[in-house]
C-alpha atoms as a PDB file:
ATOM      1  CA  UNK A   1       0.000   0.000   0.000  1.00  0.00           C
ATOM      2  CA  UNK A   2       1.245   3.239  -1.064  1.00  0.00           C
ATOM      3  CA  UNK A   3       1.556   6.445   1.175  1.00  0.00           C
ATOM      4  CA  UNK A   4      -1.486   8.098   0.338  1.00  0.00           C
ATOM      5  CA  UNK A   5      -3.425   4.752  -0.138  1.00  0.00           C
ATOM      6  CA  UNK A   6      -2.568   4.320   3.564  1.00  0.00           C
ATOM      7  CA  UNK A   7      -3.541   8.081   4.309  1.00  0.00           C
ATOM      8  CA  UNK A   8      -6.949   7.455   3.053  1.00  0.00           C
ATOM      9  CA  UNK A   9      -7.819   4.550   4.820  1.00  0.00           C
ATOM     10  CA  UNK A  10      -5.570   4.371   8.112  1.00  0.00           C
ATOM     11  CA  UNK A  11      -5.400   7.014  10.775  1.00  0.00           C
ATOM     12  CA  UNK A  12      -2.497   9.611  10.260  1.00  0.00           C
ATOM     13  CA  UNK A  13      -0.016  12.098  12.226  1.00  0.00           C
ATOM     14  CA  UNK A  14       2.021  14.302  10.635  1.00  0.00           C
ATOM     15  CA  UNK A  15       3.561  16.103  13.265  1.00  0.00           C
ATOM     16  CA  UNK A  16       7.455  17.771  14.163  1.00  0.00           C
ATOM     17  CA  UNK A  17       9.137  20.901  14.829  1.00  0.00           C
ATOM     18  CA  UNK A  18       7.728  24.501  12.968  1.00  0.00           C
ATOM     19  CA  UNK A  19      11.214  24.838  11.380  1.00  0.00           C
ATOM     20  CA  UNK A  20      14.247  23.340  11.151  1.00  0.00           C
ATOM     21  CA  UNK A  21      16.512  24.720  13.823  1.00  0.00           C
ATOM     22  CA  UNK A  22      19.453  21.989  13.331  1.00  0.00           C
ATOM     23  CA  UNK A  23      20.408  18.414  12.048  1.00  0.00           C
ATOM     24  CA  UNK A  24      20.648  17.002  15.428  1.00  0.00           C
ATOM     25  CA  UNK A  25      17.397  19.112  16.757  1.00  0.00           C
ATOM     26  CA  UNK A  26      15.599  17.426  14.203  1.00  0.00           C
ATOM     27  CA  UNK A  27      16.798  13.580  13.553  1.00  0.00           C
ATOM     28  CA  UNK A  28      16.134  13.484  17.501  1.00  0.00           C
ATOM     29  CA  UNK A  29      12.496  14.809  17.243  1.00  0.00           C
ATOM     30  CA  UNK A  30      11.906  12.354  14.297  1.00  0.00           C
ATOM     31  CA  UNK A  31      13.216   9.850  15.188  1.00  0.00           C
ATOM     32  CA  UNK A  32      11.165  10.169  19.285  1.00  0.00           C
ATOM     33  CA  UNK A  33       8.205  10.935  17.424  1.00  0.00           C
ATOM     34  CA  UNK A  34       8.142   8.255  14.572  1.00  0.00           C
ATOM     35  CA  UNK A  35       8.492   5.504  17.594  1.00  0.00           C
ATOM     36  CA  UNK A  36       5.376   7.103  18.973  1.00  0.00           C
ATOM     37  CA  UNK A  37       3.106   7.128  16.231  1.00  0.00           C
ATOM     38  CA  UNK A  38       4.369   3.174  16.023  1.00  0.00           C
ATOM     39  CA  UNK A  39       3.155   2.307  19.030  1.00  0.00           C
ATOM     40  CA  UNK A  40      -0.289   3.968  18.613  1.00  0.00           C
ATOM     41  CA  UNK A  41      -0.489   2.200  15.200  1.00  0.00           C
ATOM     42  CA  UNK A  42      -0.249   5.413  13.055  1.00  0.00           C
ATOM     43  CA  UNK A  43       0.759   6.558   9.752  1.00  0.00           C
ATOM     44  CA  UNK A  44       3.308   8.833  10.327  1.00  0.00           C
ATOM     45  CA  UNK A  45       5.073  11.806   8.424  1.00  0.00           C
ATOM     46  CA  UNK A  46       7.678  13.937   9.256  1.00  0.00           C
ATOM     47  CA  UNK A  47       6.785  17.906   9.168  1.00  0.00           C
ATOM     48  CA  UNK A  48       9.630  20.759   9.571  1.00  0.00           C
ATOM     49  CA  UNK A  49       9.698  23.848   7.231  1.00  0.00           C
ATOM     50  CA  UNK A  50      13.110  24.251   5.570  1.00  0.00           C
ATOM     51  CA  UNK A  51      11.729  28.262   5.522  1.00  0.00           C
ATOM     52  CA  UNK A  52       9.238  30.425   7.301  1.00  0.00           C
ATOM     53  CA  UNK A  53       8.381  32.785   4.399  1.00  0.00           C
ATOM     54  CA  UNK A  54       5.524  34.159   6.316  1.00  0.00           C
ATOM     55  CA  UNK A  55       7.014  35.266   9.884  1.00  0.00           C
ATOM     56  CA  UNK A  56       5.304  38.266  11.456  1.00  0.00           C
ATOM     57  CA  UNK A  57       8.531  40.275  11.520  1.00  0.00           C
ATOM     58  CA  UNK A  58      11.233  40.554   8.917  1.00  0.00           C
ATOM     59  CA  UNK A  59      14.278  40.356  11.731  1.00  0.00           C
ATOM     60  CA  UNK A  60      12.529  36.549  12.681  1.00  0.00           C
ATOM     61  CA  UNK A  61      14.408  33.207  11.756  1.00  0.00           C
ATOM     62  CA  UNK A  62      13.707  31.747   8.836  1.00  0.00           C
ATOM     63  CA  UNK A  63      15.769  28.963   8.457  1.00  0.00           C
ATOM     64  CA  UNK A  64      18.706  27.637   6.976  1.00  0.00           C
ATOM     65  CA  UNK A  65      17.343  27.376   3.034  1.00  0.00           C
ATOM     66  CA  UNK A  66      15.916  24.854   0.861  1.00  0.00           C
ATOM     67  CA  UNK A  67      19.366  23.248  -0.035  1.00  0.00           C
ATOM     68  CA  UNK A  68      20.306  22.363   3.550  1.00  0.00           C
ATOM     69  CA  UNK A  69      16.397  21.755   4.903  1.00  0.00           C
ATOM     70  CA  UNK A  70      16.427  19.224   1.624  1.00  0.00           C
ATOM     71  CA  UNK A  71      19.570  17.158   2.773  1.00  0.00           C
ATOM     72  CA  UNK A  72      18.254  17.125   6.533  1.00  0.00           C
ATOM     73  CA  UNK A  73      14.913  15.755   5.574  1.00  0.00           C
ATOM     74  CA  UNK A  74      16.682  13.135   2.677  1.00  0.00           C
ATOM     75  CA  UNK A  75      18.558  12.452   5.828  1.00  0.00           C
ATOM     76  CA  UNK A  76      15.502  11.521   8.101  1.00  0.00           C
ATOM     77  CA  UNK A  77      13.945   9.898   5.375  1.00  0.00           C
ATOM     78  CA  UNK A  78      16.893   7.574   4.565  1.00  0.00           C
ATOM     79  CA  UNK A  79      17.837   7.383   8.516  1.00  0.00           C
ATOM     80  CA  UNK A  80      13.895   6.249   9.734  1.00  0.00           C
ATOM     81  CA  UNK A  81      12.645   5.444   6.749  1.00  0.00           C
ATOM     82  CA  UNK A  82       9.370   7.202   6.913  1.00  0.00           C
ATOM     83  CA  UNK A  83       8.193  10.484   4.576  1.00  0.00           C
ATOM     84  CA  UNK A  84       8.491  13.457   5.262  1.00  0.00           C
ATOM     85  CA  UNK A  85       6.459  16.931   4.369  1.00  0.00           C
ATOM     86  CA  UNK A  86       7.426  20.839   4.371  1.00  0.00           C
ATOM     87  CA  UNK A  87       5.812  23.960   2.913  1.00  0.00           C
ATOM     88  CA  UNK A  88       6.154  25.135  -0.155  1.00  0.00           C
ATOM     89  CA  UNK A  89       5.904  28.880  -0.703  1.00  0.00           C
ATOM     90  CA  UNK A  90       6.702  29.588  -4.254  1.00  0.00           C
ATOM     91  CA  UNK A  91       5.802  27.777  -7.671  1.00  0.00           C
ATOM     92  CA  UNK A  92       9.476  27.493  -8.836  1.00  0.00           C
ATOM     93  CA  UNK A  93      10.406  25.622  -5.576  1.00  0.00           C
ATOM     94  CA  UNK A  94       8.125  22.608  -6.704  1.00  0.00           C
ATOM     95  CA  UNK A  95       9.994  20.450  -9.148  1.00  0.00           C
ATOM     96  CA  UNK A  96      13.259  20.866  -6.640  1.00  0.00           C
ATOM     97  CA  UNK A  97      11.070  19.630  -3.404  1.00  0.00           C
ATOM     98  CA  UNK A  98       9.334  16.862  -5.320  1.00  0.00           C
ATOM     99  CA  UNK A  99      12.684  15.165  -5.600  1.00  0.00           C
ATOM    100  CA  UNK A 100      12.445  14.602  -2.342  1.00  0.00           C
ATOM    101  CA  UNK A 101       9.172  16.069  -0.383  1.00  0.00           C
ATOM    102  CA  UNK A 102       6.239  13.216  -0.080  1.00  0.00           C
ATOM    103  CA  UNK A 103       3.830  15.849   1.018  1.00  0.00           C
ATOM    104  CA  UNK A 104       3.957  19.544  -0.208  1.00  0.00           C
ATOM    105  CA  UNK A 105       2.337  21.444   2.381  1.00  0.00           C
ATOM    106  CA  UNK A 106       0.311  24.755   1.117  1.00  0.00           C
ATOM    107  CA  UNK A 107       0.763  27.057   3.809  1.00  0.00           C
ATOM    108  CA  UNK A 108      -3.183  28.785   4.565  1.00  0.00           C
ATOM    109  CA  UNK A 109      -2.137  32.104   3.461  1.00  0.00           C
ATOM    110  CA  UNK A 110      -1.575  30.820   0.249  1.00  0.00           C
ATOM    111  CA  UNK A 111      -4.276  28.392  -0.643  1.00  0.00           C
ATOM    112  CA  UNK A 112      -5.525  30.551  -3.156  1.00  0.00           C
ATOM    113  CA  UNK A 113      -2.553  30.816  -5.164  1.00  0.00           C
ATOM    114  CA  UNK A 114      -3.378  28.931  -8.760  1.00  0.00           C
ATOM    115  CA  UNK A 115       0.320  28.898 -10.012  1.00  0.00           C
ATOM    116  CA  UNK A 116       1.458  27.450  -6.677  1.00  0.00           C
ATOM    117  CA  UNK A 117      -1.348  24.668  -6.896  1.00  0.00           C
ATOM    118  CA  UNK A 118      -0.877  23.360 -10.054  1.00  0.00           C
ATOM    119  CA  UNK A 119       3.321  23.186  -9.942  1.00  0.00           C
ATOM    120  CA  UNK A 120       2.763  21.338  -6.472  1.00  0.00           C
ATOM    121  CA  UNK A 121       0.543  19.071  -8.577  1.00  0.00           C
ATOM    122  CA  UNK A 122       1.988  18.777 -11.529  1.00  0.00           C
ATOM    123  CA  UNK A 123       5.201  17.004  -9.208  1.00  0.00           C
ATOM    124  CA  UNK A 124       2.788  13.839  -9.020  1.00  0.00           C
ATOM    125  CA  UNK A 125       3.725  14.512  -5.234  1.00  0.00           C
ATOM    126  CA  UNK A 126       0.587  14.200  -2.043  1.00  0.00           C
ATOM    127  CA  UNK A 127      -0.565  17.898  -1.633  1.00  0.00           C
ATOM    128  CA  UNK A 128      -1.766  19.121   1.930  1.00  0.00           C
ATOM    129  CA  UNK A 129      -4.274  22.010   1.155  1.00  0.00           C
ATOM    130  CA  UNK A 130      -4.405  24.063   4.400  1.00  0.00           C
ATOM    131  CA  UNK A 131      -7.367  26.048   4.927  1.00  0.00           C
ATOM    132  CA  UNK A 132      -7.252  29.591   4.665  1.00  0.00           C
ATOM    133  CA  UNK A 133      -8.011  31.392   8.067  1.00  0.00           C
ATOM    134  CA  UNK A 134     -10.394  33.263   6.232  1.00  0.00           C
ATOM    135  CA  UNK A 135     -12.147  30.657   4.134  1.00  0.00           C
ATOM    136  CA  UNK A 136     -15.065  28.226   4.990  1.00  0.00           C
ATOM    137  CA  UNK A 137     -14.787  24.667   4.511  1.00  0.00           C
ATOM    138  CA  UNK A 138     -16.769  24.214   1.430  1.00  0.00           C
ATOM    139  CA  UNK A 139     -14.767  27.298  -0.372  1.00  0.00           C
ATOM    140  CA  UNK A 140     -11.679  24.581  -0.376  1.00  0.00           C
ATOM    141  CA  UNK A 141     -13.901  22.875  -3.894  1.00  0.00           C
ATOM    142  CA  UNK A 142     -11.726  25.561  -6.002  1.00  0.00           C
ATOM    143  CA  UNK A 143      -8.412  24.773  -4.634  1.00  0.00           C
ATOM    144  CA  UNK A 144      -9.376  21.211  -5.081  1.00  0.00           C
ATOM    145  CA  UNK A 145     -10.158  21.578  -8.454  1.00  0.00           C
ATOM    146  CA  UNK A 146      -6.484  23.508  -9.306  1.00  0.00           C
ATOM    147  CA  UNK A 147      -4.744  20.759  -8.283  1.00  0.00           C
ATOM    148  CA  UNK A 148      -7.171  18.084  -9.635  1.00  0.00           C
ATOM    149  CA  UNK A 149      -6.503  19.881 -13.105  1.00  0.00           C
ATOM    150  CA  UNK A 150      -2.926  18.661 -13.405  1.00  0.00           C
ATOM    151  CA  UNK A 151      -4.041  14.648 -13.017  1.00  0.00           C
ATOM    152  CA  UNK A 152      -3.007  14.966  -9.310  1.00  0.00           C
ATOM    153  CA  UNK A 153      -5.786  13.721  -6.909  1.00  0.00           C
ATOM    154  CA  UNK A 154      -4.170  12.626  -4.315  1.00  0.00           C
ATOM    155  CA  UNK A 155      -4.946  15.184  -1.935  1.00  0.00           C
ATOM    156  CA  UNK A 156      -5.534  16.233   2.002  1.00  0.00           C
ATOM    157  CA  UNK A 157      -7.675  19.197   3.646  1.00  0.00           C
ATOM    158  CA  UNK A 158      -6.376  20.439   6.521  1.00  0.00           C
ATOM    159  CA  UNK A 159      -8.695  23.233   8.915  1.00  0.00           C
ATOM    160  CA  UNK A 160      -6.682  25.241  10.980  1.00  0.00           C
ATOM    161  CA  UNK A 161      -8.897  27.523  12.351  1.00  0.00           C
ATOM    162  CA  UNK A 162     -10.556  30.861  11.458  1.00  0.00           C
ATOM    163  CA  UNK A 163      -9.478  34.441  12.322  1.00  0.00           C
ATOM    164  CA  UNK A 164     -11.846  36.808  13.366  1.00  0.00           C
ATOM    165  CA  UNK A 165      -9.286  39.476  13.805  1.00  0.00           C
ATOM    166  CA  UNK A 166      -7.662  40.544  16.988  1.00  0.00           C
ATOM    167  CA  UNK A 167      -4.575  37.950  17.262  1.00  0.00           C
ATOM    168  CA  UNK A 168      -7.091  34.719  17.744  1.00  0.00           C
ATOM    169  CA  UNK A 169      -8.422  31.969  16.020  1.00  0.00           C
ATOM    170  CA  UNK A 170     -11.788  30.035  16.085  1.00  0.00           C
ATOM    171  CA  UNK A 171     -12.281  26.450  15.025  1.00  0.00           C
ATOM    172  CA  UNK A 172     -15.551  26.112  13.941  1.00  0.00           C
ATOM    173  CA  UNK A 173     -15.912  22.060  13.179  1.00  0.00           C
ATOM    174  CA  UNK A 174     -18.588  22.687  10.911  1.00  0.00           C
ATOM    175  CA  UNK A 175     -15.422  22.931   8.746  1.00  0.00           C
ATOM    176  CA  UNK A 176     -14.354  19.529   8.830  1.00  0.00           C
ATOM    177  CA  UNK A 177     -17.449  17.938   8.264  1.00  0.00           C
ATOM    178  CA  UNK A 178     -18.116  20.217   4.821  1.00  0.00           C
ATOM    179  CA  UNK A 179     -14.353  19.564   3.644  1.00  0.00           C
ATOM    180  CA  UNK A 180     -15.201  15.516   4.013  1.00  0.00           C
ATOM    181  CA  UNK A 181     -17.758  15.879   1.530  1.00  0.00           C
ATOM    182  CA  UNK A 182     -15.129  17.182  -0.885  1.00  0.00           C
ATOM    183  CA  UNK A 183     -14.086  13.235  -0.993  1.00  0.00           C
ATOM    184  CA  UNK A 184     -10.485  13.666   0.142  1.00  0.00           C
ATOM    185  CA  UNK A 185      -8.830  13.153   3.422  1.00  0.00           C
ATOM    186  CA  UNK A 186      -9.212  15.986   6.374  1.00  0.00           C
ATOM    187  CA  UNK A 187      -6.314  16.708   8.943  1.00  0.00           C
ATOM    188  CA  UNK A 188      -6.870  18.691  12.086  1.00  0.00           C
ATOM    189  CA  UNK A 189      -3.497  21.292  12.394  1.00  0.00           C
ATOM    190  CA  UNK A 190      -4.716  21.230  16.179  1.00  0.00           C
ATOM    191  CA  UNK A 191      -1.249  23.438  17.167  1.00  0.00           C
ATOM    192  CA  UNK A 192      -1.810  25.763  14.468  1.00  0.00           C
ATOM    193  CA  UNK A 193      -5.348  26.529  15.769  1.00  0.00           C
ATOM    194  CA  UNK A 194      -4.661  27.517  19.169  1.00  0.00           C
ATOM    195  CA  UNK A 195      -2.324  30.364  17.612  1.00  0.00           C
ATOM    196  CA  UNK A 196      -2.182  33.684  18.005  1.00  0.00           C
ATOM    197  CA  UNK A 197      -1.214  35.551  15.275  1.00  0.00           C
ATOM    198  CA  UNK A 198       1.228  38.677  15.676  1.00  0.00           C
ATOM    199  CA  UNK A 199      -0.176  38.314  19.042  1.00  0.00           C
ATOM    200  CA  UNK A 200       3.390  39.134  20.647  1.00  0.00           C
ATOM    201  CA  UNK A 201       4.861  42.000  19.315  1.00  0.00           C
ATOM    202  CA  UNK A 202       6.619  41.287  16.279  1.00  0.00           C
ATOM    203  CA  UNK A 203       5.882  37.351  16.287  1.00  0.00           C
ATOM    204  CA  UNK A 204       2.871  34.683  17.138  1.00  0.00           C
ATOM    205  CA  UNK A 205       1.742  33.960  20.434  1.00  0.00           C
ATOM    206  CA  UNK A 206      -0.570  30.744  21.367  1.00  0.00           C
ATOM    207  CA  UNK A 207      -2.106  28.685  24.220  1.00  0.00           C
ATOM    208  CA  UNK A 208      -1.153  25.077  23.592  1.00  0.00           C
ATOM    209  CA  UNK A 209      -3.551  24.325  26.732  1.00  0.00           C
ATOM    210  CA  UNK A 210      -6.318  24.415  24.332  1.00  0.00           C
ATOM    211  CA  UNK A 211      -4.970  21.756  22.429  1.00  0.00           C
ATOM    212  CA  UNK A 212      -6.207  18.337  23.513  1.00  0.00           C
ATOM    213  CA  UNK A 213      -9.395  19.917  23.748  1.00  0.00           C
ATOM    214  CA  UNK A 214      -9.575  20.736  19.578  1.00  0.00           C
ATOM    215  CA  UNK A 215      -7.981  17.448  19.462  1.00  0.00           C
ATOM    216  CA  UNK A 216     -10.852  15.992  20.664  1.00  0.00           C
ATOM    217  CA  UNK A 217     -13.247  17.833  18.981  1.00  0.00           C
ATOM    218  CA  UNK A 218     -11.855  17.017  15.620  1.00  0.00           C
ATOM    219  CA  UNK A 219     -11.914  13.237  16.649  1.00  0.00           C
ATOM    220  CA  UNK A 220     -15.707  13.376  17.591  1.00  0.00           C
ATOM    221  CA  UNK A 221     -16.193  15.321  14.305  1.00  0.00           C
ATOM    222  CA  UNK A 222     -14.693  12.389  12.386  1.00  0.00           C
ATOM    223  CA  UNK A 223     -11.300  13.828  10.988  1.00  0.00           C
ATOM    224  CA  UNK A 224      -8.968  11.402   8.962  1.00  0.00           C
ATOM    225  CA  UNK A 225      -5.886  12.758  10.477  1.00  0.00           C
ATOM    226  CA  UNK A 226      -3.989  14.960  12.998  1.00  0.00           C
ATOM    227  CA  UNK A 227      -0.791  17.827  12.534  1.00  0.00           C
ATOM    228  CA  UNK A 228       1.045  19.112  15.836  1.00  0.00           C
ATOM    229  CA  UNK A 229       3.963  20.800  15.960  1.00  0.00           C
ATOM    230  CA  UNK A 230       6.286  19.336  18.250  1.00  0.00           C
ATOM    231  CA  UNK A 231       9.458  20.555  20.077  1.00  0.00           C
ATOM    232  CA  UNK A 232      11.726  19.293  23.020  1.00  0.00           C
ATOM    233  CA  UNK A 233      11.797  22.824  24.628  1.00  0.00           C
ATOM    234  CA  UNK A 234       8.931  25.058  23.145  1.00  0.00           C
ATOM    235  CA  UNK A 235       9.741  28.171  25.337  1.00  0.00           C
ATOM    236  CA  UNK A 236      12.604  27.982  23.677  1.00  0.00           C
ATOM    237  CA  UNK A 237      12.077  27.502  19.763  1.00  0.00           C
ATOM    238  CA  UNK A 238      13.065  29.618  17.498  1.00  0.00           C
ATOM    239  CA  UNK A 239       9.382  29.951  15.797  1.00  0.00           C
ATOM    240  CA  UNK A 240       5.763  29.119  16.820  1.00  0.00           C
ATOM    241  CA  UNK A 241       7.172  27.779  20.691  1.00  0.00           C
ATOM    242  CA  UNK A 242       3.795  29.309  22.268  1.00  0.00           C
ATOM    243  CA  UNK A 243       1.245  26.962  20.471  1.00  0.00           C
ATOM    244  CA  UNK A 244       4.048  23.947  20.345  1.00  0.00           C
ATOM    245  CA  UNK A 245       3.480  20.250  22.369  1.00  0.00           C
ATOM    246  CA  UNK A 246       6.748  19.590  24.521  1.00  0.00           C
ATOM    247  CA  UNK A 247       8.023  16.671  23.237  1.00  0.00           C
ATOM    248  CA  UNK A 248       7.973  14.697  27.218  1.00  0.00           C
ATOM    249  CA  UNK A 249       3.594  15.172  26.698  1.00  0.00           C
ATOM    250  CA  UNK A 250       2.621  14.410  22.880  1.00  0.00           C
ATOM    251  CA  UNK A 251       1.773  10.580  23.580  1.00  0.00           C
ATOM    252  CA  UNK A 252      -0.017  11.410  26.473  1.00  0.00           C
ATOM    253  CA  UNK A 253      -2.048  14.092  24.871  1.00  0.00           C
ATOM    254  CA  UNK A 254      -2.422  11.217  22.104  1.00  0.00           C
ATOM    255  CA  UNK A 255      -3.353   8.855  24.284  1.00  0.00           C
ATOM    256  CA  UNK A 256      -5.892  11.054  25.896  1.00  0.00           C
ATOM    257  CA  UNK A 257      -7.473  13.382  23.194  1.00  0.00           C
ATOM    258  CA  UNK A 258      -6.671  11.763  19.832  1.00  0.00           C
ATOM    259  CA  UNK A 259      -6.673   8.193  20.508  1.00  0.00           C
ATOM    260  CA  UNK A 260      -9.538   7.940  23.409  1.00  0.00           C
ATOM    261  CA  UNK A 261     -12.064  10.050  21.216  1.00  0.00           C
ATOM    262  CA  UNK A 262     -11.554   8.066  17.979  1.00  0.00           C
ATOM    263  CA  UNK A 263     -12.111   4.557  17.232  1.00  0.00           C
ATOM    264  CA  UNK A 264      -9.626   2.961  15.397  1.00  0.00           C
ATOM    265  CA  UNK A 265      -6.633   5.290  16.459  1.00  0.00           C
ATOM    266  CA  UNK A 266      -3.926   3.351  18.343  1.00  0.00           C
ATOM    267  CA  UNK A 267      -5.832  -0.052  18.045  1.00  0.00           C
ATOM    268  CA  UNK A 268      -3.268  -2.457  17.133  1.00  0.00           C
END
């Protein structure tokens, strides 16, 4: 069974760090992570952006580029063997990622983007749609339909929340339930949803607290799949720390959001 094949009909975590800080920072998380996601029976793919094109301020960290982020995640894959996903954030970056990338992750912000869509699908490559913060579920049809134009229909929603304005986010699960009738997969980016963006000055804020809770939710709701971002020392990251699981807690909070609220999760 191939990747998405397995996506489609097995529960799935894609979960790691926001960026990639370091090689060692992040062959530790995936390799801590990937034994997890064994244990509770899950399909599991790596996730840590090579680049942060959309930090609040311009004097954030980034990361180290797409050359270097490419030969850490060829290393993880190679080292673990499991797949591995980033974002993308511009058209020409496609054919170079696909070499490698499993999943192309479309940032929210840039959902809407046609020439980004079709390059990511024209790669032949999985492509994680992620909702706009300021789109409803059903809206996600037209991005579906860029990417199904290229041939490419292999192909996962993923709700992250809705802004309102004011630095917060609202989930409304209605979302979920209206991107499953699209007939692709759903994730739940629960981290991503209890952000705040800008809400610190100059860079994102969040309340991680809130997520088991949304993890929950989404179970109950009947999502496919779950993203967290992931970090040994959160307070500490170099981007998104404030809405990021500490490493020591994610397969507790499994255990007691994703897996008790969803049949089929972590049965064996």
């Amino acid at each position: 069974m191939n990747l998405y094949d397995k996506i489609k009909h097995q529960p799935f975590l894609i979960a790691g760090p926001c960026i990639i800080e370091n090689e060692q920072m992040v062959m530790n998380l995936a390799e801590k992570i990937a034994t997890i996601a064994n244990d509770l029976n899950l399909t599991y793919v790596f996730k840590a952006s090579f680049d942060k094109a959309n930090r609040t301020s311009v004097s954030s960290f980034r990361g180290n580029g797409i050359k270097e982020g490419l030969r850490i995640l060829q290393k993880v894959k190679d080292t673990f063997k499991i797949p591995v996903t980033t974002d993308i954030h511009e058209s020409h970056q496609a054919r170079e990622l696909g070499e490698v990338i499993d999943v192309l992750q479309i940032p929210a912000f840039l959902c809407r983007q046609t020439d980004l869509l079709l390059a990511c699908g024209e790669t032949g490559r999985i492509v994680n749609i992620k909702k706009a913060q300021f789109l409803s579920g059903i809206e996600m049809k037209h991005a579906v339909k860029k990417v199904e134009s290229t041939g490419n229909k292999q192909i996962i929603l993923t709700e992250r929340g809705t802004m309102f304005g004011y630095n917060n986010l609202v989930v409304d699960f209605r979302n979920i339930v209206d991107m499953k009738t699209l007939g692709y997969p759903v994730c739940m980016d629960v981290t991503h949803s209890t952000q705040k963006p800008g809400g610190m000055d100059g860079k994102s804020g969040g309340n991680r607290e809130y997520a088991i809770y949304l993890a929950s939710a989404a179970a109950a709701v009947g999502v496919d799949g779950f993203f967290f971002e992931v970090h040994e020392d959160p307070d500490h990251a170099l981007s998104d720390g404030p809405n990021m699981i500490p490493l020591r807690d994610f397969k507790q909070l499994l255990l007691d959001s994703v897996v008790k609220h969803k049949t089929g999760f972590g049965k064996g």
